[in-house]
N, C-alpha and C. Protein backbone atom coordinates (compact mmCIF):
# COMPACT_ATOMS: atom_id res chain seq x y z
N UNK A 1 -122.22 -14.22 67.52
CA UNK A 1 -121.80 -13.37 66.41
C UNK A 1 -120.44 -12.77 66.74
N UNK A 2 -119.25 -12.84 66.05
CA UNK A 2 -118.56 -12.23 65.51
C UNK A 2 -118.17 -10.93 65.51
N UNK A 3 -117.12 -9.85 66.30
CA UNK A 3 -117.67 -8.67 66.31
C UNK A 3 -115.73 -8.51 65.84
N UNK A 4 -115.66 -7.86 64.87
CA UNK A 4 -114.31 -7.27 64.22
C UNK A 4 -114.20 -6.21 63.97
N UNK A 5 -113.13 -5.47 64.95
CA UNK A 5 -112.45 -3.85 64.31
C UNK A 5 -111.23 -3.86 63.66
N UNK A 6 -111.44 -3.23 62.98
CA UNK A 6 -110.67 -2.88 62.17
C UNK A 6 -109.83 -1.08 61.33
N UNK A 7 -108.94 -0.74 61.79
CA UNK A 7 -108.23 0.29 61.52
C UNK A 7 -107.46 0.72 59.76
N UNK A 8 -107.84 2.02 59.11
CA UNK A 8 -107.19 1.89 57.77
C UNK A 8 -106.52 3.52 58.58
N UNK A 9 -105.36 2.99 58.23
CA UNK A 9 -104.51 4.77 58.35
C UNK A 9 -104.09 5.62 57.11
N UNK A 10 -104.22 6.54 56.93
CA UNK A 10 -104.27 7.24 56.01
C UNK A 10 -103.57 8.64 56.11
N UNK A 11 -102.46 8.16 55.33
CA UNK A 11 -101.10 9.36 55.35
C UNK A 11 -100.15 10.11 54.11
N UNK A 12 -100.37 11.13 54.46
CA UNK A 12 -99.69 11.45 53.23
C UNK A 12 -100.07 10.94 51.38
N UNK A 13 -101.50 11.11 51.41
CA UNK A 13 -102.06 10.64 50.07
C UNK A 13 -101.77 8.35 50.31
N UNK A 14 -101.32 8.06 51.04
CA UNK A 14 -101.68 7.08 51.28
C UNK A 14 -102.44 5.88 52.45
N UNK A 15 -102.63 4.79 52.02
CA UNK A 15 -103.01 3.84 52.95
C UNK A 15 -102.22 2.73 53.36
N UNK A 16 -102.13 2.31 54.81
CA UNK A 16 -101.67 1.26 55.13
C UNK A 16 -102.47 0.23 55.14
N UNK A 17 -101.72 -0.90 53.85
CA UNK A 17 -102.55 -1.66 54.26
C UNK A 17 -102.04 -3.31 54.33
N UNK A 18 -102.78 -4.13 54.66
CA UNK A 18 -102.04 -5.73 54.99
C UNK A 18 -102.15 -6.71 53.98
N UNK A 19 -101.10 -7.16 53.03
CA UNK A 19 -101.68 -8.21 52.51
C UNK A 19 -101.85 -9.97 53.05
N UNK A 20 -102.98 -10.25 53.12
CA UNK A 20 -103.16 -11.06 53.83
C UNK A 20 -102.44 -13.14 53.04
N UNK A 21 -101.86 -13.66 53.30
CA UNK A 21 -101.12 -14.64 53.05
C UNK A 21 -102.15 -15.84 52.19
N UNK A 22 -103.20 -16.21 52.30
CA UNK A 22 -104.17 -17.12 52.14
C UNK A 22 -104.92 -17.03 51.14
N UNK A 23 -105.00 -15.41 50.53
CA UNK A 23 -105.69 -14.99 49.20
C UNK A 23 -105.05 -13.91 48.92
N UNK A 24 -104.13 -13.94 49.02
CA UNK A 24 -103.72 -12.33 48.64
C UNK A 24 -104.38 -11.27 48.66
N UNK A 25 -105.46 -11.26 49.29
CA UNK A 25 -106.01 -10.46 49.45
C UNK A 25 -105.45 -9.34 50.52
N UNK A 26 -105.74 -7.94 50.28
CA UNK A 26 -105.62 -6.57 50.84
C UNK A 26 -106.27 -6.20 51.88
N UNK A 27 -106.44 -6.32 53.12
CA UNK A 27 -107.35 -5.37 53.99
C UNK A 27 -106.61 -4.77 55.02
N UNK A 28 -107.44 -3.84 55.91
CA UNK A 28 -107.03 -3.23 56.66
C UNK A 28 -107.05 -3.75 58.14
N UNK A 29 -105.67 -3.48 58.57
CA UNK A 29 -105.12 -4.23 60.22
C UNK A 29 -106.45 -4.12 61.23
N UNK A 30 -106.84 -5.32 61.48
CA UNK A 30 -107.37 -5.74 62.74
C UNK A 30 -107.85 -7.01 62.90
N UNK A 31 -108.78 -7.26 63.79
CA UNK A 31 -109.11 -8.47 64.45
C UNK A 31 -110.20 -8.53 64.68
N UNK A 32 -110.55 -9.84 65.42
CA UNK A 32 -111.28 -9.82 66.81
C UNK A 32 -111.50 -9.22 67.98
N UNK A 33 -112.38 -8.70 68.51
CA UNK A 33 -112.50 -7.70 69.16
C UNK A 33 -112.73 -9.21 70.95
N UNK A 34 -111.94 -8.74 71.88
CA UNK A 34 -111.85 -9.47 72.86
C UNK A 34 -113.10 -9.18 73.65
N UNK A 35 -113.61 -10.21 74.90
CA UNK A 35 -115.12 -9.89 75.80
C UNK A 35 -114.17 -8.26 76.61
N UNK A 36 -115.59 -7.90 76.82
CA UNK A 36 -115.39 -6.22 77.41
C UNK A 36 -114.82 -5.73 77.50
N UNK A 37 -114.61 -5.51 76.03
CA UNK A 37 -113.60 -4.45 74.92
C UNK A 37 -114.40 -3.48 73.99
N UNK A 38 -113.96 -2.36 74.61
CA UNK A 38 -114.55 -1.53 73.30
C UNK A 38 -114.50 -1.08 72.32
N UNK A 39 -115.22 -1.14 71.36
CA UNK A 39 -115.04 -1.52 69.85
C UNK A 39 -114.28 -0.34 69.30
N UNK A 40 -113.64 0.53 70.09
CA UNK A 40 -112.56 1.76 70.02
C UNK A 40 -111.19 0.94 70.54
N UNK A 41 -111.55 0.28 71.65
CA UNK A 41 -110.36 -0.28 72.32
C UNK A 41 -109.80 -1.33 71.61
N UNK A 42 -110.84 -1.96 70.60
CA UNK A 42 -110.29 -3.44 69.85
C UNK A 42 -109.36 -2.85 68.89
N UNK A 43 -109.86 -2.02 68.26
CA UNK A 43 -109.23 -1.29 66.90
C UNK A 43 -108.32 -0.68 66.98
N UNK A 44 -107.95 0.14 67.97
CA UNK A 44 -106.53 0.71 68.60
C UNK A 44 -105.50 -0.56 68.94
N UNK A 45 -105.78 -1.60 69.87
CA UNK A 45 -105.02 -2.85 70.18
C UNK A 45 -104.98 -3.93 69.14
N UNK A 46 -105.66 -3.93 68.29
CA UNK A 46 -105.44 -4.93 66.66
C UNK A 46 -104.56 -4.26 66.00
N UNK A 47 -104.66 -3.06 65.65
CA UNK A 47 -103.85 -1.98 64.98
C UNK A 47 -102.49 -2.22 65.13
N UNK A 48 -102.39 -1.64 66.52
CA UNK A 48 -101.01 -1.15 67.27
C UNK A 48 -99.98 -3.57 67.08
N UNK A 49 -100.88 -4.31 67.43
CA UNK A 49 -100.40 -5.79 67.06
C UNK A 49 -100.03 -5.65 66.11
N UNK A 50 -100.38 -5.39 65.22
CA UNK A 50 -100.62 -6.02 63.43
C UNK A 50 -99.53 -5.00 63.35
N UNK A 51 -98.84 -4.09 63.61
CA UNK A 51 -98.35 -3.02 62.74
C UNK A 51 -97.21 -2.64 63.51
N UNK A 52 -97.26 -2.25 65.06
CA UNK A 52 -96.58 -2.07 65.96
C UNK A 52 -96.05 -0.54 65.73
N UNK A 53 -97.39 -0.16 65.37
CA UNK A 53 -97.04 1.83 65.50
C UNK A 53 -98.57 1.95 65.95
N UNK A 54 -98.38 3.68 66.47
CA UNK A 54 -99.86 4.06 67.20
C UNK A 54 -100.89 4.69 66.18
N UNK A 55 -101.72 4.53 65.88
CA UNK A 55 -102.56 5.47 65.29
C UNK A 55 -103.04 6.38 65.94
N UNK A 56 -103.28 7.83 64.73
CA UNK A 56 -103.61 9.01 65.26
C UNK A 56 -104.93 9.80 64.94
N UNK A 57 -105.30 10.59 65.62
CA UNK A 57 -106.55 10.88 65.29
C UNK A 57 -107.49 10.30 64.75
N UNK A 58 -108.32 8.88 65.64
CA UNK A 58 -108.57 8.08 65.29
C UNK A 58 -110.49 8.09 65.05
N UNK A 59 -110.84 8.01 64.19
CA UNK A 59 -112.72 7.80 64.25
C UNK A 59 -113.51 6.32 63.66
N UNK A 60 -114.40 6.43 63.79
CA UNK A 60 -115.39 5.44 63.39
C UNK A 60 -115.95 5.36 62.02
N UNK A 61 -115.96 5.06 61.29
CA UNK A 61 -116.38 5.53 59.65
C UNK A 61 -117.17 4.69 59.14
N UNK A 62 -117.20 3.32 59.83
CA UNK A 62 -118.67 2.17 59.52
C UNK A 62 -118.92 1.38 60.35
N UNK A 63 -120.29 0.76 60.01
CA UNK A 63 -120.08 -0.15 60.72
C UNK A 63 -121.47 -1.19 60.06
N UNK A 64 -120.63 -2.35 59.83
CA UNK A 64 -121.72 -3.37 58.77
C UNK A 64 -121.81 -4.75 59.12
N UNK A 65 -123.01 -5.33 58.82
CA UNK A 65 -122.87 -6.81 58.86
C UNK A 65 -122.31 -7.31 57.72
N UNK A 66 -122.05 -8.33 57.91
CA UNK A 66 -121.33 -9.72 57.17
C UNK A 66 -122.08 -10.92 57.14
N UNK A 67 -122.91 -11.08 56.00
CA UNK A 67 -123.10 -12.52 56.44
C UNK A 67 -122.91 -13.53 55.10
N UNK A 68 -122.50 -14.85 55.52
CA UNK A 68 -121.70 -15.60 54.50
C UNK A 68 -123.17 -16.96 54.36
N UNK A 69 -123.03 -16.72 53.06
CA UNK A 69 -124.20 -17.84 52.76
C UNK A 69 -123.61 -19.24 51.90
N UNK A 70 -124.31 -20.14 52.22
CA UNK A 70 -124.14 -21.28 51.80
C UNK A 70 -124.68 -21.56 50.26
N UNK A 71 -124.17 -22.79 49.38
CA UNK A 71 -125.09 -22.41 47.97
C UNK A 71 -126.58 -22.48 47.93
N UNK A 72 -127.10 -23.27 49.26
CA UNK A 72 -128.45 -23.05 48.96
C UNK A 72 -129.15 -21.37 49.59
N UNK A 73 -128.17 -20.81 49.63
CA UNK A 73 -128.94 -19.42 50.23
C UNK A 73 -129.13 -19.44 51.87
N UNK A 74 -128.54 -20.44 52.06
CA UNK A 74 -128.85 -20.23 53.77
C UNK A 74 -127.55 -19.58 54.97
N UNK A 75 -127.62 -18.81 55.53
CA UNK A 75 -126.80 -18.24 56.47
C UNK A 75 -125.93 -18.96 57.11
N UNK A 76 -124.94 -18.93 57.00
CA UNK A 76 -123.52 -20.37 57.33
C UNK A 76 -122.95 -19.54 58.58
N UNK A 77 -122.63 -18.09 58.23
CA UNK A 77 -121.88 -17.55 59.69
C UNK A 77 -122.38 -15.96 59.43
N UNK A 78 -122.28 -15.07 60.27
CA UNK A 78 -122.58 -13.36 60.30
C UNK A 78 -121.76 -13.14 61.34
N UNK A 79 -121.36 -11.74 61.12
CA UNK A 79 -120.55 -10.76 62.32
C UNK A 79 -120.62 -9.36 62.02
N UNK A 80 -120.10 -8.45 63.06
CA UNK A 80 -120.33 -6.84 62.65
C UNK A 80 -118.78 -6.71 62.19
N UNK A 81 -118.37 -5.73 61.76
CA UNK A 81 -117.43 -5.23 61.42
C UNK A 81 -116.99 -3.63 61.60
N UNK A 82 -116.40 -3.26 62.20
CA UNK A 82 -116.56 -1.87 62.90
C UNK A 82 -115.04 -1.43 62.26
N UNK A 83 -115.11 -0.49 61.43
CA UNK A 83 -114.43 0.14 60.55
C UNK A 83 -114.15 1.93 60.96
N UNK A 84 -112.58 1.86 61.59
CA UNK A 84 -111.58 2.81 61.89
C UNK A 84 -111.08 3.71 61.07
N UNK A 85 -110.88 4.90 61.33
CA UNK A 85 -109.51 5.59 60.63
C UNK A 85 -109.01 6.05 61.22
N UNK A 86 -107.58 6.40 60.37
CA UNK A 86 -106.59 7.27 61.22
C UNK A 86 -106.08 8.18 60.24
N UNK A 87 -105.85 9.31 60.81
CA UNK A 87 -104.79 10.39 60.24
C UNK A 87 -103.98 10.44 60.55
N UNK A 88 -102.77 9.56 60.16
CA UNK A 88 -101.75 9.11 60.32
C UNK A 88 -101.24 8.29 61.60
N UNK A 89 -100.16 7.79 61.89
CA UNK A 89 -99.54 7.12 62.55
C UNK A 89 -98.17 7.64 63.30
N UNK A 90 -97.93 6.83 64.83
CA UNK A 90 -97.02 7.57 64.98
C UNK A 90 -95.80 6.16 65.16
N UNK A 91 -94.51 6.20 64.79
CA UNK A 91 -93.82 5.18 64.54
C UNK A 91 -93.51 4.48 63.23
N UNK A 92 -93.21 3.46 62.59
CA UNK A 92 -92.58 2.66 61.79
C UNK A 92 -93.55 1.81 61.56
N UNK A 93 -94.69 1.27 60.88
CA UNK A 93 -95.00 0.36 60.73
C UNK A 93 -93.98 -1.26 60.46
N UNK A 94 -94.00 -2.21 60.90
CA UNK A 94 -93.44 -3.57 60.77
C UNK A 94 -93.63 -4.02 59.23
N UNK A 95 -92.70 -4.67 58.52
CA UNK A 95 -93.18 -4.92 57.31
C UNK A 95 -93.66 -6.41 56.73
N UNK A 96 -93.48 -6.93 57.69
CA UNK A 96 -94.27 -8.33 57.85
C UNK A 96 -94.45 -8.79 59.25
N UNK A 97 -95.71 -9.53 59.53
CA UNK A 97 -95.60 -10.57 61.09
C UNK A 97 -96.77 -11.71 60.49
N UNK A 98 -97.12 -12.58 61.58
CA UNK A 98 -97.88 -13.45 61.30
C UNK A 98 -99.35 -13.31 60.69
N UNK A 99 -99.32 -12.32 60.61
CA UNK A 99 -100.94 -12.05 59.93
C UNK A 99 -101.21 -11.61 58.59
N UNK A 100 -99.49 -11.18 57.99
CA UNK A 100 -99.50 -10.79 56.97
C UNK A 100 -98.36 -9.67 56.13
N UNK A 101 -98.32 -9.44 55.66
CA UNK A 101 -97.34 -7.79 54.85
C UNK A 101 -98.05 -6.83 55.03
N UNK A 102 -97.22 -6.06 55.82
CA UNK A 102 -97.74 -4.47 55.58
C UNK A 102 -97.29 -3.52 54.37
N UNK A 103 -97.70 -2.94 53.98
CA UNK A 103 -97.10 -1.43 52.73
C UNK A 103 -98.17 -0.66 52.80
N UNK A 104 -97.60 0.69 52.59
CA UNK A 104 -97.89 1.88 52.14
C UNK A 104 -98.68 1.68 50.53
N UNK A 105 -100.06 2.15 50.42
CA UNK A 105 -100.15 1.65 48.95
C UNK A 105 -101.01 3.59 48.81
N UNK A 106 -100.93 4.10 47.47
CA UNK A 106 -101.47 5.28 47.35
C UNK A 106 -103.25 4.74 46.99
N UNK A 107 -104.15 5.93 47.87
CA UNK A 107 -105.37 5.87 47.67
C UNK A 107 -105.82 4.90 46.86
N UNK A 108 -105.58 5.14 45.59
CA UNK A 108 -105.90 5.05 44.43
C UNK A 108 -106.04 3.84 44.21
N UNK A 109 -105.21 2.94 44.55
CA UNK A 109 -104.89 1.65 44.63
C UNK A 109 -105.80 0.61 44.98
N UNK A 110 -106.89 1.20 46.35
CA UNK A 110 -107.45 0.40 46.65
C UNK A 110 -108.64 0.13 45.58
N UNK A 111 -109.04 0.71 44.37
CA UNK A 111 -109.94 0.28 43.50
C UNK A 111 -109.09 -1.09 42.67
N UNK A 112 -107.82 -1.37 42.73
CA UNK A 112 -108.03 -2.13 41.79
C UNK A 112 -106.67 -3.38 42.60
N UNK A 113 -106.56 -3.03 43.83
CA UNK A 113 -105.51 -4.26 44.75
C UNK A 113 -107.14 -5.40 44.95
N UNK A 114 -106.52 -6.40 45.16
CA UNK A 114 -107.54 -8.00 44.87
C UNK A 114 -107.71 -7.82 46.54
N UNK A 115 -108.96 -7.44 46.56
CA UNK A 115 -109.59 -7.76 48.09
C UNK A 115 -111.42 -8.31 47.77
N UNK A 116 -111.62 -8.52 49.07
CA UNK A 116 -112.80 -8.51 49.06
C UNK A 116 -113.90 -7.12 48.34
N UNK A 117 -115.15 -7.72 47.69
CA UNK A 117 -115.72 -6.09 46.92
C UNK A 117 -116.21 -5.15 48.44
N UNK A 118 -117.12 -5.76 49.26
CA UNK A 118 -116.87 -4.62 50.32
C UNK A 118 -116.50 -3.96 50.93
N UNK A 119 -115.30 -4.65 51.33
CA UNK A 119 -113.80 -3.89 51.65
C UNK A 119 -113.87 -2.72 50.54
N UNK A 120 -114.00 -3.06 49.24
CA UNK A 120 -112.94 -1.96 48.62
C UNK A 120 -114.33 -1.04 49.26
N UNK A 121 -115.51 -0.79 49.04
CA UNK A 121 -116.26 0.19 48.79
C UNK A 121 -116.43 0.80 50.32
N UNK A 122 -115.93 0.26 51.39
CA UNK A 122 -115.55 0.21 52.51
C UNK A 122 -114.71 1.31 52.74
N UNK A 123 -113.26 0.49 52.66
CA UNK A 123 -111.98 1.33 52.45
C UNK A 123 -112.34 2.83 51.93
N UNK A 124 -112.94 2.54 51.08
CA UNK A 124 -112.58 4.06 50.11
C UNK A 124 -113.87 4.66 50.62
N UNK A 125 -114.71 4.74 51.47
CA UNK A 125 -115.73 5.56 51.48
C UNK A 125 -114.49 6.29 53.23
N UNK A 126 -113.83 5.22 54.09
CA UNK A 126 -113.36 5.71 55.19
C UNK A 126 -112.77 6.47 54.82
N UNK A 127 -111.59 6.96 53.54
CA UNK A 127 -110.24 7.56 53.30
C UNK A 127 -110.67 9.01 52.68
N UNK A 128 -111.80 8.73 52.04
CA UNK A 128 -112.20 9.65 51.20
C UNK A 128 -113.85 10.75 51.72
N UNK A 129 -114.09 9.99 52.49
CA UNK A 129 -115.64 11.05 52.80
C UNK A 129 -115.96 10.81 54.27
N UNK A 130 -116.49 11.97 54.12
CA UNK A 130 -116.91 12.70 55.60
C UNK A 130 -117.91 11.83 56.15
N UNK A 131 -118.36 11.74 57.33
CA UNK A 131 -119.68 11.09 58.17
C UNK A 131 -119.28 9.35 58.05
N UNK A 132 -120.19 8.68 58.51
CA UNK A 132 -120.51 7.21 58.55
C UNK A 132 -121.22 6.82 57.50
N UNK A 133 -120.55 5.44 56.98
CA UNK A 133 -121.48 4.46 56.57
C UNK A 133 -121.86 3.10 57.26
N UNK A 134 -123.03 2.65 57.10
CA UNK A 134 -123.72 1.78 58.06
C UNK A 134 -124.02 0.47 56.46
N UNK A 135 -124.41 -0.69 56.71
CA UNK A 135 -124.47 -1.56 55.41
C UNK A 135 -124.41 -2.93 56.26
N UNK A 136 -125.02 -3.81 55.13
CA UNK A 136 -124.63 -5.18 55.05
C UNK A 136 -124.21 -5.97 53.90
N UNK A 137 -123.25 -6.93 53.95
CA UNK A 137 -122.90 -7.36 52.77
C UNK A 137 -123.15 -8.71 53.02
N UNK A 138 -123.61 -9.40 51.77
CA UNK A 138 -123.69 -10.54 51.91
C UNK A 138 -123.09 -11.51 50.66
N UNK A 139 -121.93 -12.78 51.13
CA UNK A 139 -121.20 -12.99 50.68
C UNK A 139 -120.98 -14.59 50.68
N UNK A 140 -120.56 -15.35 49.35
CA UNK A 140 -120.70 -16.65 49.45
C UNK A 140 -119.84 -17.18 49.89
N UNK A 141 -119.58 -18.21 50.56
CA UNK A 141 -118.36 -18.93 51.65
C UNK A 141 -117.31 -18.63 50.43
N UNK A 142 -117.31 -18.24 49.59
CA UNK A 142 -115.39 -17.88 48.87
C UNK A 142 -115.61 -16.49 48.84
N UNK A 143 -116.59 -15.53 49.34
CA UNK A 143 -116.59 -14.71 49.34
C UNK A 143 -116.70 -13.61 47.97
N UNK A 144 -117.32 -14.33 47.12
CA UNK A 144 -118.03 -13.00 46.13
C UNK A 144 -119.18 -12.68 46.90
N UNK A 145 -119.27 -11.56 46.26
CA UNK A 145 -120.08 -10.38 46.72
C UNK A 145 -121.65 -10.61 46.44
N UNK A 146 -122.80 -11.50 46.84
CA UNK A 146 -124.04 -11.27 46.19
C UNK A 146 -124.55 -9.84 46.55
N UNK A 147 -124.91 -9.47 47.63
CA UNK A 147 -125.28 -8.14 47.29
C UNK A 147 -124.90 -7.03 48.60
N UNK A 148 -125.24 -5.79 48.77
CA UNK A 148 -124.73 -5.10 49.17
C UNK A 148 -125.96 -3.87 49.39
N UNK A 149 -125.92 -3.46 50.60
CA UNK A 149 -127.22 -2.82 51.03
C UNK A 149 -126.35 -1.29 52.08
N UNK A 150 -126.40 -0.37 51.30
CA UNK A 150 -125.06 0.73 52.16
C UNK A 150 -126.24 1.71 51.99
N UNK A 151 -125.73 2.50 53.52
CA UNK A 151 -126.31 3.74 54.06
C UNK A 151 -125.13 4.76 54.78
N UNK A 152 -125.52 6.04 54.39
CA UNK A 152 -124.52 7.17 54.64
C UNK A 152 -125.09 8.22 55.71
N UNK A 153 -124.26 8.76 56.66
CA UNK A 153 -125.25 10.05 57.41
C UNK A 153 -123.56 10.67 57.55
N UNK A 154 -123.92 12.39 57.47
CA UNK A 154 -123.06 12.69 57.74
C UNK A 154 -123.64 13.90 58.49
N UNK A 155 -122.61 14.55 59.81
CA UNK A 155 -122.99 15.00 60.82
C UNK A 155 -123.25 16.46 60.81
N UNK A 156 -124.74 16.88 61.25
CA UNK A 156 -124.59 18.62 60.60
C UNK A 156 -123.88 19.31 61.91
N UNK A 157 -123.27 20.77 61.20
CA UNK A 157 -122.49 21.26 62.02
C UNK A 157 -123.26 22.20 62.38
């Protein structure tokens, strides 16, 4: 299995985010997470690649399976996905490299920029609300959305 972190920074009423070359699709900078790496350490070092600035004040905000089904309903590939934020950045983000375009896009945006549907509900639960969400999505090799199974805890003080 598959284990991907991934970082959304969030500054100044906006998000950084990547458009990716292959679908135009929108998501947020990261990767593959390398052997005995921690899933803090992947997301800081995918980040800081993809973008070539540091993120700041950085937390954990999900963390979900993925799994991609075939048309007869059968499980083709799965992975976790471990979903970052930041309050802001320190440096210049890069405005293109091999993985894709970076920009500044406002909040708002991510309801209606062409990404994957979990991503968006993803994205916007990290930028916008307090505590963790935990979920699985499950998705057909082109990646529509069949369904979607999300859980929230947020931490008492």
């Amino acid at each position: 299995m598959q284990r991907i972190a991934n970082m959304l920074a969030v500054q100044d009423g906006k998000v950084l985010l990547m458009q990716k070359p292959r679908r135009g699709w929108y998501v947020a900078p990261g990767g593959k997470m390398e052997s005995g790496e921690s899933i803090y350490e992947a997301a800081i070092r995918e980040f800081q690649e993809e973008t070539n600035a540091t993120p700041k004040d950085v937390h954990l905000k999900g963390i979900f399976t993925i799994i991609i089904k075939d048309d007869d309903g059968q499980v083709v590939d799965e992975w976790m996905l471990f979903t970052f934020v930041s309050r802001g950045i320190i440096g210049t983000p890069v405005k293109e490299n091999r993985e894709g375009k970076l920009d500044w896009h406002p909040i708002e945006s991510i309801h209606h920029l062409p990404m994957a549907e979990g991503d968006r509900g993803n994205l916007l639960f990290a930028c916008l609300n307090e505590g963790m969400q935990y979920g699985t999505f499950e998705y057909t090799k082109d990646f529509q959305l069949l369904n979607a199974t999300l859980q929230t805890s947020r931490e008492r003080q």
